[in-house]
C-alpha atoms as a PDB file:
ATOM      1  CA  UNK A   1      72.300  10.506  77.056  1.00  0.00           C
ATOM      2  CA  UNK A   2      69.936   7.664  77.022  1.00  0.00           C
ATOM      3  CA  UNK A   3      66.837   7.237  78.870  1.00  0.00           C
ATOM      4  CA  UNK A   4      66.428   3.829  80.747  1.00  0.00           C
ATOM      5  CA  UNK A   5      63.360   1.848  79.793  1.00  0.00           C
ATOM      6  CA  UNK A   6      62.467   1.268  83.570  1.00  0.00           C
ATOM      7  CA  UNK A   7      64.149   4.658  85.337  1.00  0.00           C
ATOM      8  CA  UNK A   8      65.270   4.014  88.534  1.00  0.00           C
ATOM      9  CA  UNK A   9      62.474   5.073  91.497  1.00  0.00           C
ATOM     10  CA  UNK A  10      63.368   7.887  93.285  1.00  0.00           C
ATOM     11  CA  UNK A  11      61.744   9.838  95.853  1.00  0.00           C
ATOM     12  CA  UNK A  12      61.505  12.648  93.394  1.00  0.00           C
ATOM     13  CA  UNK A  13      59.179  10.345  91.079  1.00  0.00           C
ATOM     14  CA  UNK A  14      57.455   9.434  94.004  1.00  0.00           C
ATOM     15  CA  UNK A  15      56.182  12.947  95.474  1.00  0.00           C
ATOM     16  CA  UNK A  16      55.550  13.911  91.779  1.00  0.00           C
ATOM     17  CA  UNK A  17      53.163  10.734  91.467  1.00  0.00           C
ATOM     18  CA  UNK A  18      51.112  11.752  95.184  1.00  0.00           C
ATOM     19  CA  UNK A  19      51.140  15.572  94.149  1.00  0.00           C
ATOM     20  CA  UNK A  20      49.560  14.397  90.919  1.00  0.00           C
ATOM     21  CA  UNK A  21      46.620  12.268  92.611  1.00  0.00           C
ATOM     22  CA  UNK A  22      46.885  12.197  96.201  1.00  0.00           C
ATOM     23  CA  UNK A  23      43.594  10.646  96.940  1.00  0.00           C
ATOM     24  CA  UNK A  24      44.087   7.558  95.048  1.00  0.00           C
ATOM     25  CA  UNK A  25      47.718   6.763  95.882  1.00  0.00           C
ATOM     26  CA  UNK A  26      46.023   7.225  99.502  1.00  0.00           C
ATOM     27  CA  UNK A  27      43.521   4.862  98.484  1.00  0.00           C
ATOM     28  CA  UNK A  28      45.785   2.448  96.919  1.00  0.00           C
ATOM     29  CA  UNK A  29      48.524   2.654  99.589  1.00  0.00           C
ATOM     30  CA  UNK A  30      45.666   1.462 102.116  1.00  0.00           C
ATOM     31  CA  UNK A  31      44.327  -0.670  99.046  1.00  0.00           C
ATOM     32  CA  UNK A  32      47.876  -2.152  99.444  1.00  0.00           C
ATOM     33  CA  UNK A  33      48.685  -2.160 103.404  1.00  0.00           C
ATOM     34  CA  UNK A  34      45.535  -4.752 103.851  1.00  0.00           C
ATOM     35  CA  UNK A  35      45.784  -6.792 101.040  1.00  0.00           C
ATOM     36  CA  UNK A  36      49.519  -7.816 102.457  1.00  0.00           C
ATOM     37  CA  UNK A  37      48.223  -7.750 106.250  1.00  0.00           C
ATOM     38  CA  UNK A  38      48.592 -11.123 108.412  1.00  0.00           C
ATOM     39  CA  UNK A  39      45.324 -12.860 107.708  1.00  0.00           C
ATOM     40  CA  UNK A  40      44.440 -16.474 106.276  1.00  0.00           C
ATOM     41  CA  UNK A  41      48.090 -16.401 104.608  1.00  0.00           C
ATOM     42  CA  UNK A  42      51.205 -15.165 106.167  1.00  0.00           C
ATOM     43  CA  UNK A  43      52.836 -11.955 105.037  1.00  0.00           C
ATOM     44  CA  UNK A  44      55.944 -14.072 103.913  1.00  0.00           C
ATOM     45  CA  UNK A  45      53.246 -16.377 101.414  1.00  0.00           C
ATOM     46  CA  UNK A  46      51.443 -13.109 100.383  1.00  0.00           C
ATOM     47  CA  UNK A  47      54.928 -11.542  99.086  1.00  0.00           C
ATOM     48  CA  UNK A  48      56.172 -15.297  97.738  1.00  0.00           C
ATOM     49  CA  UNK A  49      52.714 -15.103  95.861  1.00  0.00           C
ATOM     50  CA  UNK A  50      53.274 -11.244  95.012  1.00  0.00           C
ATOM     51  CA  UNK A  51      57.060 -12.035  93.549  1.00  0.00           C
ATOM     52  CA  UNK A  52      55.630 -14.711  91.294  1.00  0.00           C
ATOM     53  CA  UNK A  53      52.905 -12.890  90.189  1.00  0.00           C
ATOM     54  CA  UNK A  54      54.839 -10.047  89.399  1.00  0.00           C
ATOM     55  CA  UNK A  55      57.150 -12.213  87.426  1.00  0.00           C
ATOM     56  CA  UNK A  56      54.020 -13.052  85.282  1.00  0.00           C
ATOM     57  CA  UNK A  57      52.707  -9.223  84.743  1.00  0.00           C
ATOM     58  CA  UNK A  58      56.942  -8.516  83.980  1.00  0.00           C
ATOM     59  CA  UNK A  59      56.627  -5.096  86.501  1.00  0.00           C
ATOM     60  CA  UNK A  60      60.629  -5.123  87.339  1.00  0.00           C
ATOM     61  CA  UNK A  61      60.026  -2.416  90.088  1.00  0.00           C
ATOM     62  CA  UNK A  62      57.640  -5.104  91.836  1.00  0.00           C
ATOM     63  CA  UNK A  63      59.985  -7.994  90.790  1.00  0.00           C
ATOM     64  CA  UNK A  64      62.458  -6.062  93.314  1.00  0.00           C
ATOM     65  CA  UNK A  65      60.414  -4.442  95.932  1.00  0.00           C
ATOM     66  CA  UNK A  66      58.373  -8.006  96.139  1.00  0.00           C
ATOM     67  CA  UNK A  67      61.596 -10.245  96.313  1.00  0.00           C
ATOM     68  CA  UNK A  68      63.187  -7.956  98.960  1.00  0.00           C
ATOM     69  CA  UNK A  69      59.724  -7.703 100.892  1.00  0.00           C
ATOM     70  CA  UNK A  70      59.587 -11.878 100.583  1.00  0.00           C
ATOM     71  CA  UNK A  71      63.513 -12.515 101.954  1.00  0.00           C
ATOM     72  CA  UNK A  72      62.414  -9.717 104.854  1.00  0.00           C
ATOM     73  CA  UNK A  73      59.552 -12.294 105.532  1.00  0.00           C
ATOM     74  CA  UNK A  74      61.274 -15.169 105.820  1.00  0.00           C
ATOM     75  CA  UNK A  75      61.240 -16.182 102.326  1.00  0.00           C
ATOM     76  CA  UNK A  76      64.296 -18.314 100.681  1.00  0.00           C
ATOM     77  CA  UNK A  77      65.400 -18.101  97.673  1.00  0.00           C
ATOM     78  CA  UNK A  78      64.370 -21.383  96.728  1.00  0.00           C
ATOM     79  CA  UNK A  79      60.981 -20.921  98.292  1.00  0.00           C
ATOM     80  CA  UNK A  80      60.765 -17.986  95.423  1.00  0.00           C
ATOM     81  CA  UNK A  81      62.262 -19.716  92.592  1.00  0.00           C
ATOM     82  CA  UNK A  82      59.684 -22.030  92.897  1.00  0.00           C
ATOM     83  CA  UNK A  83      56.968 -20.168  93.265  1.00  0.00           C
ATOM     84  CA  UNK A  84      58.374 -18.221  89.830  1.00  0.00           C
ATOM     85  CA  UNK A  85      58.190 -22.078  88.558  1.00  0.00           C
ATOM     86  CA  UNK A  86      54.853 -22.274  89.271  1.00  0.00           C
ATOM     87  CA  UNK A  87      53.549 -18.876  87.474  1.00  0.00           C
ATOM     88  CA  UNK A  88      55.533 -19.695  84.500  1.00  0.00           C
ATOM     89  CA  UNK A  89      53.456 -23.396  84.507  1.00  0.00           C
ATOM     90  CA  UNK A  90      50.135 -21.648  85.384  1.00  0.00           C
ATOM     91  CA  UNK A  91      51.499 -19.159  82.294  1.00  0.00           C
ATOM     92  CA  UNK A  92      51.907 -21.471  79.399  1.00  0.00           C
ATOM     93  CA  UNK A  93      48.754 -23.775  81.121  1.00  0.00           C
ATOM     94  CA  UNK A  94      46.934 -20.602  80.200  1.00  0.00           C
ATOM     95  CA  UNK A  95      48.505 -20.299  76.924  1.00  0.00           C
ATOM     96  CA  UNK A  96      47.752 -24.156  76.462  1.00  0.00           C
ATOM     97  CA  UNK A  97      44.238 -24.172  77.421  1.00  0.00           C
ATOM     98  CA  UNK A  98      43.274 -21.773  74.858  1.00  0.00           C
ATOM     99  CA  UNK A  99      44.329 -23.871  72.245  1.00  0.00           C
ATOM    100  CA  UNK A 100      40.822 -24.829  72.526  1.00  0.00           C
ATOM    101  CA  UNK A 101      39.725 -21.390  71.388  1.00  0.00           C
ATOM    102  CA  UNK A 102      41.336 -22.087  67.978  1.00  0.00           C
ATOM    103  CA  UNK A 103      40.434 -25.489  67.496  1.00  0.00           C
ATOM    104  CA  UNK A 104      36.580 -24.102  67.507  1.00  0.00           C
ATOM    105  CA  UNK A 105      37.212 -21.685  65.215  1.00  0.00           C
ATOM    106  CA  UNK A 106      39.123 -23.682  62.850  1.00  0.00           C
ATOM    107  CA  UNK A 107      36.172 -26.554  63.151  1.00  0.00           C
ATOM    108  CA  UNK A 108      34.665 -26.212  59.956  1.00  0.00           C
ATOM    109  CA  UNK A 109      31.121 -25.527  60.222  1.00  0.00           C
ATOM    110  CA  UNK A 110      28.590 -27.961  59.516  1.00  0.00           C
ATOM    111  CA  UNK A 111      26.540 -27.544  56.099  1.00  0.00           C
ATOM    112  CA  UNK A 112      22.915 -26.128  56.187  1.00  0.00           C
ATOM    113  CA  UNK A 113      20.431 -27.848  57.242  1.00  0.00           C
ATOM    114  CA  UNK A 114      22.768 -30.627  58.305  1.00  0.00           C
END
């Protein structure tokens, strides 16, 4: 038998991860719980903005919980598609930008004393 890239989370992998460090999934879970609080943006933007984000660092498990959280919010679908559109752009922007990074180094440098 095969062994899934991403296995599927289970409450088994999750009390194995707090019995391994309790104090910092405590941490993070709290870390977590206010970063996605009510505040300046709604909960249903913050999980829009999660679900692109996460499409961006390719985490499938937070491609799923995020989308799920996002539609429990409020969200649409097309309120998430294009919010994905927008981290792809902001993606390959990044990937454009630094273009300038290799034009510098493939400026030849000037001669000495020039």
């Amino acid at each position: 038998m095969t062994h899934p890239l991403y296995p599927q989370a289970t409450r088994e992998l999750a009390e194995r991860r707090r019995a391994l460090a309790p104090a910092q999934l405590a941490a993070f879970e709290a870390f977590s719980k206010a970063a996605f609080a009510e505040g300046a943006l709604s909960a249903k933007m913050k999980q829009i903005i999660a679900g692109a984000v996460a499409h961006v660092t390719q985490c499938p498990y937070c491609i799923k919980g995020h989308t799920k959280a996002a539609l429990r919010a409020g969200a649409t679908e097309a309120e998430l598609m294009e919010a994905i559109w927008v981290a792809a752009e902001m993606r390959a922007g990044g990937a454009f930008a630094h273009s300038a990074l290799m034009l510098d180094a493939a400026t030849p440098a000037p001669p000495p004393g020039a």
